[in-house]
Protein backbone atom coordinates (compact mmCIF):
# COMPACT_ATOMS: atom_id res chain seq x y z
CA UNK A 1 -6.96 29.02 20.99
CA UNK A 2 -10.58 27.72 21.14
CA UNK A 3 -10.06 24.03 19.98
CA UNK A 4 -6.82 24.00 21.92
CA UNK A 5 -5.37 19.54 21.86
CA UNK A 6 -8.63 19.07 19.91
CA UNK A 7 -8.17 16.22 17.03
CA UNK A 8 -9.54 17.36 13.98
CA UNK A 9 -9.82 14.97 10.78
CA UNK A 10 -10.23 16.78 7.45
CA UNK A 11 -11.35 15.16 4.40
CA UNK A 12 -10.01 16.89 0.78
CA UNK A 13 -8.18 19.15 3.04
CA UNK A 14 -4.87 19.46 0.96
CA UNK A 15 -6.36 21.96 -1.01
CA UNK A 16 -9.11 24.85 -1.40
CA UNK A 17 -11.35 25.12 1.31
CA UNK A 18 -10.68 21.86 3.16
CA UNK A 19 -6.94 23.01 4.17
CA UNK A 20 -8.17 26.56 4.32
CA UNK A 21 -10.35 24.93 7.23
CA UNK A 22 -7.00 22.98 8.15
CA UNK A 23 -5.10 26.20 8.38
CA UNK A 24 -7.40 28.28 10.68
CA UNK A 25 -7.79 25.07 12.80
CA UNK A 26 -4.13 25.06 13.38
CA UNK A 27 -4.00 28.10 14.13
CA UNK A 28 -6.38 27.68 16.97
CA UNK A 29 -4.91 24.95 18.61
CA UNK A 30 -6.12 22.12 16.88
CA UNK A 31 -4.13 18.67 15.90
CA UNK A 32 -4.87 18.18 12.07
CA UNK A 33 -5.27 14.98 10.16
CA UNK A 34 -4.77 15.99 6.43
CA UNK A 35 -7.33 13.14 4.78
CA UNK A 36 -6.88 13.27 1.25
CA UNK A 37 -7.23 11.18 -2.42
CA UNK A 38 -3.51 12.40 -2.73
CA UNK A 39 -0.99 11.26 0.19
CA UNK A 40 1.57 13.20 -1.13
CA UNK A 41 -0.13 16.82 -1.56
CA UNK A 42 -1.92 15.39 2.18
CA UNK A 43 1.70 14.99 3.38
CA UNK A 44 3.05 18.49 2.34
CA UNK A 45 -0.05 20.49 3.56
CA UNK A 46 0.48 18.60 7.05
CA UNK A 47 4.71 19.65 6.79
CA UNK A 48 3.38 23.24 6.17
CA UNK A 49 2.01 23.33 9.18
CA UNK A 50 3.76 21.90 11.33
CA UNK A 51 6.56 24.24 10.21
CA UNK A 52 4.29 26.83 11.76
CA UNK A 53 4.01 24.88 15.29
CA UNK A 54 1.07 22.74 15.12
CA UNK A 55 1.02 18.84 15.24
CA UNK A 56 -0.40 17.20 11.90
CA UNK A 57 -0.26 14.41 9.61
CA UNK A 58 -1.10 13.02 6.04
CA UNK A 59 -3.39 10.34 5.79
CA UNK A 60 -4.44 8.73 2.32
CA UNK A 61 -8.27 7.84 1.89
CA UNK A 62 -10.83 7.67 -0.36
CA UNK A 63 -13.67 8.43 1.24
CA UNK A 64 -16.24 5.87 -0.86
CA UNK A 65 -13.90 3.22 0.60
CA UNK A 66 -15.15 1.90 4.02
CA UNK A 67 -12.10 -0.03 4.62
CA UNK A 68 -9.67 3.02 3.81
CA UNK A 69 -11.79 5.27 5.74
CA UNK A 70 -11.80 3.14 9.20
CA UNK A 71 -8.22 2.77 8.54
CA UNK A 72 -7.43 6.30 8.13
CA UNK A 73 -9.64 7.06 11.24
CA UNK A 74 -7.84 4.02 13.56
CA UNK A 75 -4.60 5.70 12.52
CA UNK A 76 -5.14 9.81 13.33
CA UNK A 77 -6.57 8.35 16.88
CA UNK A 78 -3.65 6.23 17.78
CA UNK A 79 -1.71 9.01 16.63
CA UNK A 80 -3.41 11.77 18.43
CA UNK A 81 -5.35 9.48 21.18
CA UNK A 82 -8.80 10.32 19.82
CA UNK A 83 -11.18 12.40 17.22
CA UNK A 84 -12.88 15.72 18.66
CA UNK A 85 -13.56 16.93 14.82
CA UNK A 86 -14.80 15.60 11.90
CA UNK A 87 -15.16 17.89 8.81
CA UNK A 88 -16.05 16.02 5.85
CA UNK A 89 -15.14 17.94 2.88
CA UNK A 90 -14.65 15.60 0.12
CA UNK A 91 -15.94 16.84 -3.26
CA UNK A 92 -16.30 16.93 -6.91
CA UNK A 93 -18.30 18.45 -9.27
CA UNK A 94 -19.45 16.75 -13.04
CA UNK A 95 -22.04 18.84 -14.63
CA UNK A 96 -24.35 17.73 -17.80
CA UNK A 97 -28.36 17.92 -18.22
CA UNK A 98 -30.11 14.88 -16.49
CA UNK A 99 -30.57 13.27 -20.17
CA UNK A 100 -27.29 13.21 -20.86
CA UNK A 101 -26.18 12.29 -17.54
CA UNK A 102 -24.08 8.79 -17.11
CA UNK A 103 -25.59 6.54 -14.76
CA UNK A 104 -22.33 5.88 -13.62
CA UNK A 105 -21.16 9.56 -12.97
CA UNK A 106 -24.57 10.09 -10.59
CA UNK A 107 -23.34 7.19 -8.59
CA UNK A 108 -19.72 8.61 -8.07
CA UNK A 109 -21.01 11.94 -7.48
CA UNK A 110 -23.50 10.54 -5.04
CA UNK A 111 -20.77 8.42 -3.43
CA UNK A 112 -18.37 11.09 -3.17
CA UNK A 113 -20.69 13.26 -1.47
CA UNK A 114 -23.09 11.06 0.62
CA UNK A 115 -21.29 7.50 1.21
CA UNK A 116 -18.16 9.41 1.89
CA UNK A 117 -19.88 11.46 4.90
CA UNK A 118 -21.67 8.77 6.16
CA UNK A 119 -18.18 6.56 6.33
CA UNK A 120 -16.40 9.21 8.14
CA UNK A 121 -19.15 10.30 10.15
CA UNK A 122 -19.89 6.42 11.26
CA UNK A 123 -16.15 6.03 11.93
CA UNK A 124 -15.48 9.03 14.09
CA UNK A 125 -18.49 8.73 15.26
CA UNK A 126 -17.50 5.74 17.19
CA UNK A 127 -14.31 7.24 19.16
CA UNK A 128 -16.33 10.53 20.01
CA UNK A 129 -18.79 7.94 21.76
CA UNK A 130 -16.21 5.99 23.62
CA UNK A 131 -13.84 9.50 24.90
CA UNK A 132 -16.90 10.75 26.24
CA UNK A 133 -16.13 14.35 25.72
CA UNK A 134 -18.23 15.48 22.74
CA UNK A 135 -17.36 16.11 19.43
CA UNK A 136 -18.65 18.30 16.21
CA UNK A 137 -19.32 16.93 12.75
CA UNK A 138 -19.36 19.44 10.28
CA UNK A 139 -20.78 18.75 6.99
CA UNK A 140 -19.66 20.81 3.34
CA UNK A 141 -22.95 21.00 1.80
CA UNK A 142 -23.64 24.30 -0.68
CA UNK A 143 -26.60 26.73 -1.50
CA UNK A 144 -27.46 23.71 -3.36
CA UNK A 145 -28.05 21.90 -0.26
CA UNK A 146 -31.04 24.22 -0.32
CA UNK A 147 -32.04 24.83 -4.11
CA UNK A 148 -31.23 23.83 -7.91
CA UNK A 149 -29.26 25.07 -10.42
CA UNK A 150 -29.13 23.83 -13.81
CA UNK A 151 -26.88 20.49 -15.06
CA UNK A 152 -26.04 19.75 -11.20
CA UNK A 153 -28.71 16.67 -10.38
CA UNK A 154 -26.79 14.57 -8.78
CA UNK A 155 -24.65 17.42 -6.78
CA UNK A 156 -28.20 19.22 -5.70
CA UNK A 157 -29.55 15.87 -4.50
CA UNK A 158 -26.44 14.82 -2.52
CA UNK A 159 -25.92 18.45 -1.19
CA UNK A 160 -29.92 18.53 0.06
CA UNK A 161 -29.35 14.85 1.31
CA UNK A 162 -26.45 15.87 3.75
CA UNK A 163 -28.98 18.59 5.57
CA UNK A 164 -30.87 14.91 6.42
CA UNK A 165 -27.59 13.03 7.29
CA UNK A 166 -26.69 15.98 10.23
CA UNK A 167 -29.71 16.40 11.02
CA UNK A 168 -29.98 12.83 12.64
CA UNK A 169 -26.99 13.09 13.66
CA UNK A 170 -27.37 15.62 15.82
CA UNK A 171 -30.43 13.59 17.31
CA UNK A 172 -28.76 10.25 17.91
CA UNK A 173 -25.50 12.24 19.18
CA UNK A 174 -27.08 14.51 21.14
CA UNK A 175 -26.44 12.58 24.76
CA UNK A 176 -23.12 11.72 24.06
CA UNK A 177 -22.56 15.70 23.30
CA UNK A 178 -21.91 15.49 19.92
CA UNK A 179 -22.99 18.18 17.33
CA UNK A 180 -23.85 17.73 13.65
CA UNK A 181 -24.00 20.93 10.93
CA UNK A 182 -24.21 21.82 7.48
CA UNK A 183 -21.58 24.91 5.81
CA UNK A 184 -23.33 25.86 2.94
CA UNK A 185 -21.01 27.73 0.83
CA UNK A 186 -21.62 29.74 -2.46
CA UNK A 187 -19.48 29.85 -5.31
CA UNK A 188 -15.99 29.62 -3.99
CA UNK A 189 -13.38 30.34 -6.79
CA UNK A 190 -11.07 26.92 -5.98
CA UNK A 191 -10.48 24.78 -8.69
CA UNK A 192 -13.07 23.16 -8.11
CA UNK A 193 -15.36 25.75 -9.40
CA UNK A 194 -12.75 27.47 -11.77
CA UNK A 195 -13.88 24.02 -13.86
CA UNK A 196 -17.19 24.50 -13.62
CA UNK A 197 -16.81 28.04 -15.74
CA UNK A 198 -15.59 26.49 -19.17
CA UNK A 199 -17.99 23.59 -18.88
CA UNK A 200 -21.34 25.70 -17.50
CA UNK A 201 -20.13 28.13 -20.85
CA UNK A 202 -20.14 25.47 -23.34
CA UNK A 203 -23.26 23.75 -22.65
CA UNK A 204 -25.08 27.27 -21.96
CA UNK A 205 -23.62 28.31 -25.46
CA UNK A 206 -22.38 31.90 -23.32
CA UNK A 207 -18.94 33.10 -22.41
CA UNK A 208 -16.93 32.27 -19.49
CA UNK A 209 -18.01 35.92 -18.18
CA UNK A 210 -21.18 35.59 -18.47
CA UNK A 211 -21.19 32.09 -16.41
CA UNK A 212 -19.70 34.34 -13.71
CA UNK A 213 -21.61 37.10 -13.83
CA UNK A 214 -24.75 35.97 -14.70
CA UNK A 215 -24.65 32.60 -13.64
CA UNK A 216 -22.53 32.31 -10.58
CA UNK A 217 -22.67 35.76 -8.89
CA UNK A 218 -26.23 36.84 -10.20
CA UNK A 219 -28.06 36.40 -7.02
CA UNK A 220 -25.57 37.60 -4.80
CA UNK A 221 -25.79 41.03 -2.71
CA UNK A 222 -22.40 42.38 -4.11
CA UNK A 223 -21.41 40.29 -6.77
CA UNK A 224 -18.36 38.94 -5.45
CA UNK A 225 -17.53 35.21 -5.04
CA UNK A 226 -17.48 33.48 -1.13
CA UNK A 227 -13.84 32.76 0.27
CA UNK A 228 -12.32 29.88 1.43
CA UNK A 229 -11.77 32.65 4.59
CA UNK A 230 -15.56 32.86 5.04
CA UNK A 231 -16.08 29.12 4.86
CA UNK A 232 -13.33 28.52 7.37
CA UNK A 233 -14.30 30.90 9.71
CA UNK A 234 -17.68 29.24 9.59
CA UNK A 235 -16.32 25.97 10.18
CA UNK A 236 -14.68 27.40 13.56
CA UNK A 237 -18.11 28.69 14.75
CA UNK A 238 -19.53 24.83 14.52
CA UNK A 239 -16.33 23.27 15.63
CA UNK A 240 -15.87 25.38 18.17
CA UNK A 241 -19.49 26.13 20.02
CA UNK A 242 -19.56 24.76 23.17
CA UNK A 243 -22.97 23.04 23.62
CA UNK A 244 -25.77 21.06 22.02
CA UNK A 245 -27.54 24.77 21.37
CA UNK A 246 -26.37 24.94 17.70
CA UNK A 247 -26.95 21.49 16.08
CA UNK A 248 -28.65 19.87 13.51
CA UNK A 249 -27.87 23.55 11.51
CA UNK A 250 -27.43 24.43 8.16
CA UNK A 251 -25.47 27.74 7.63
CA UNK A 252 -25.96 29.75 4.13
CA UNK A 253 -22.39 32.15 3.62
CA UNK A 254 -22.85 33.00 0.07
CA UNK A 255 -23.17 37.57 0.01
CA UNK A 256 -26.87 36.77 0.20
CA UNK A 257 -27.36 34.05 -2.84
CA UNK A 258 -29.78 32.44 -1.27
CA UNK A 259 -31.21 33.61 2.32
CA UNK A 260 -33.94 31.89 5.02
């Protein structure tokens, strides 16, 4: 039970690797606060687990809304006196080549990714301060937090731009025992990705195998995708660590993609 009464809030976490995250949290002893776009999916992920035991709700947010996210956040603390956790998970992916690429689709993909971290961080932030008991911020960035792959501008730039976010984070939160890291994640088949694979086929003019094989998984050790398993597991390592020795880290799990 190493996060034993420890509040965690979970953004996207009604599905893939956000309630994955959710799950194994539970399962160590955590309270979870399902944050999602969709209440009701939010709402059933936090009845499935607390059918297995553990205390959760469903909160509705978007996280490029600053009034919905300090809402959200005032609500899982009065609800579970506090935030120990913050894993901001939030995500989408649109993919095109930079000159074809909507102005207005970079700024929700940038939003998404970087306004909705710095929201929840700036939020939670501000009850970790006050409990005086510490707290870990964990970040979802990707390998592309730490290099390019075609079509994915704006998803590259806000991954790499996260690295920044924790890393002064973990500065400025440092003496009030607070911990900031990046996940960064390789291709994990959630839907998330399994949209990517018609799209990345059909502007590469190459099958949906070949995206996989040769696109995807090319650089990997073994070929084989990264699980929402690995990623959790990860997230328990940051959430869990017990002092200001692991901070201001970013943490490749990807069967070797990409390696420091």
């Amino acid at each position: 039970m190493q996060l034993k009464d420890k509040v965690a809030f979970v953004t996207g976490s009604a599905s893939g690797i956000g309630k994955e995250i959710a799950i194994l949290f539970a399962q160590e002893g955590a309270k979870l606060v399902i944050a999602d776009l969709n209440k009701e999916a939010a709402d059933a992920t936090a009845a499935e687990l607390r059918q297995t035991g553990a205390e959760a709700i469903g909160v509705a947010v978007d996280v490029t809304n600053e009034a919905q996210v300090d809402a959200s956040v005032e609500e899982a603390a009065k609800a579970f006196g506090g935030i120990d956790i913050l894993v901001s998970n939030a995500g989408i992916q649109i993919v095109h080549p930079v000159e074809e690429f909507a102005f207005a689709d970079w700024k929700k993909m940038l939003a998404i990714h970087l306004d909705g971290a710095f929201l929840t961080t700036k939020a939670c932030l501000k009850h970790m301060y006050a409990q005086g008991r510490g707290g870990s911020i964990i970040y979802m960035g990707s390998v592309h937090s730490k290099e390019a792959s075609l079509l994915k501008a704006p998803y590259v730039t806000a991954k790499h731009g996260l690295i920044g976010l924790a890393k002064t984070v973990a500065k400025e939160g440092a003496k009030h025992g607070v911990r900031a890291n990046v996940i960064c994640p390789g291709f994990v088949r959630t839907p998330l990705v399994e949209k990517q694979i018609p799209e990345q086929a059909k502007t590469l003019g190459i099958t949906e195998e070949q995206v996989i094989k040769n696109v995807m998984l090319k650089e990997t050790v073994d070929g084989e995708f990264t699980t929402t398993d690995d990623v959790a597991r990860v997230a328990l390592l940051f959430a869990a660590f017990p002092t200001n020795a692991l901070t201001g880290q970013s943490l490749v799990v990807s069967h070797g993609w990409f390696m420091q």
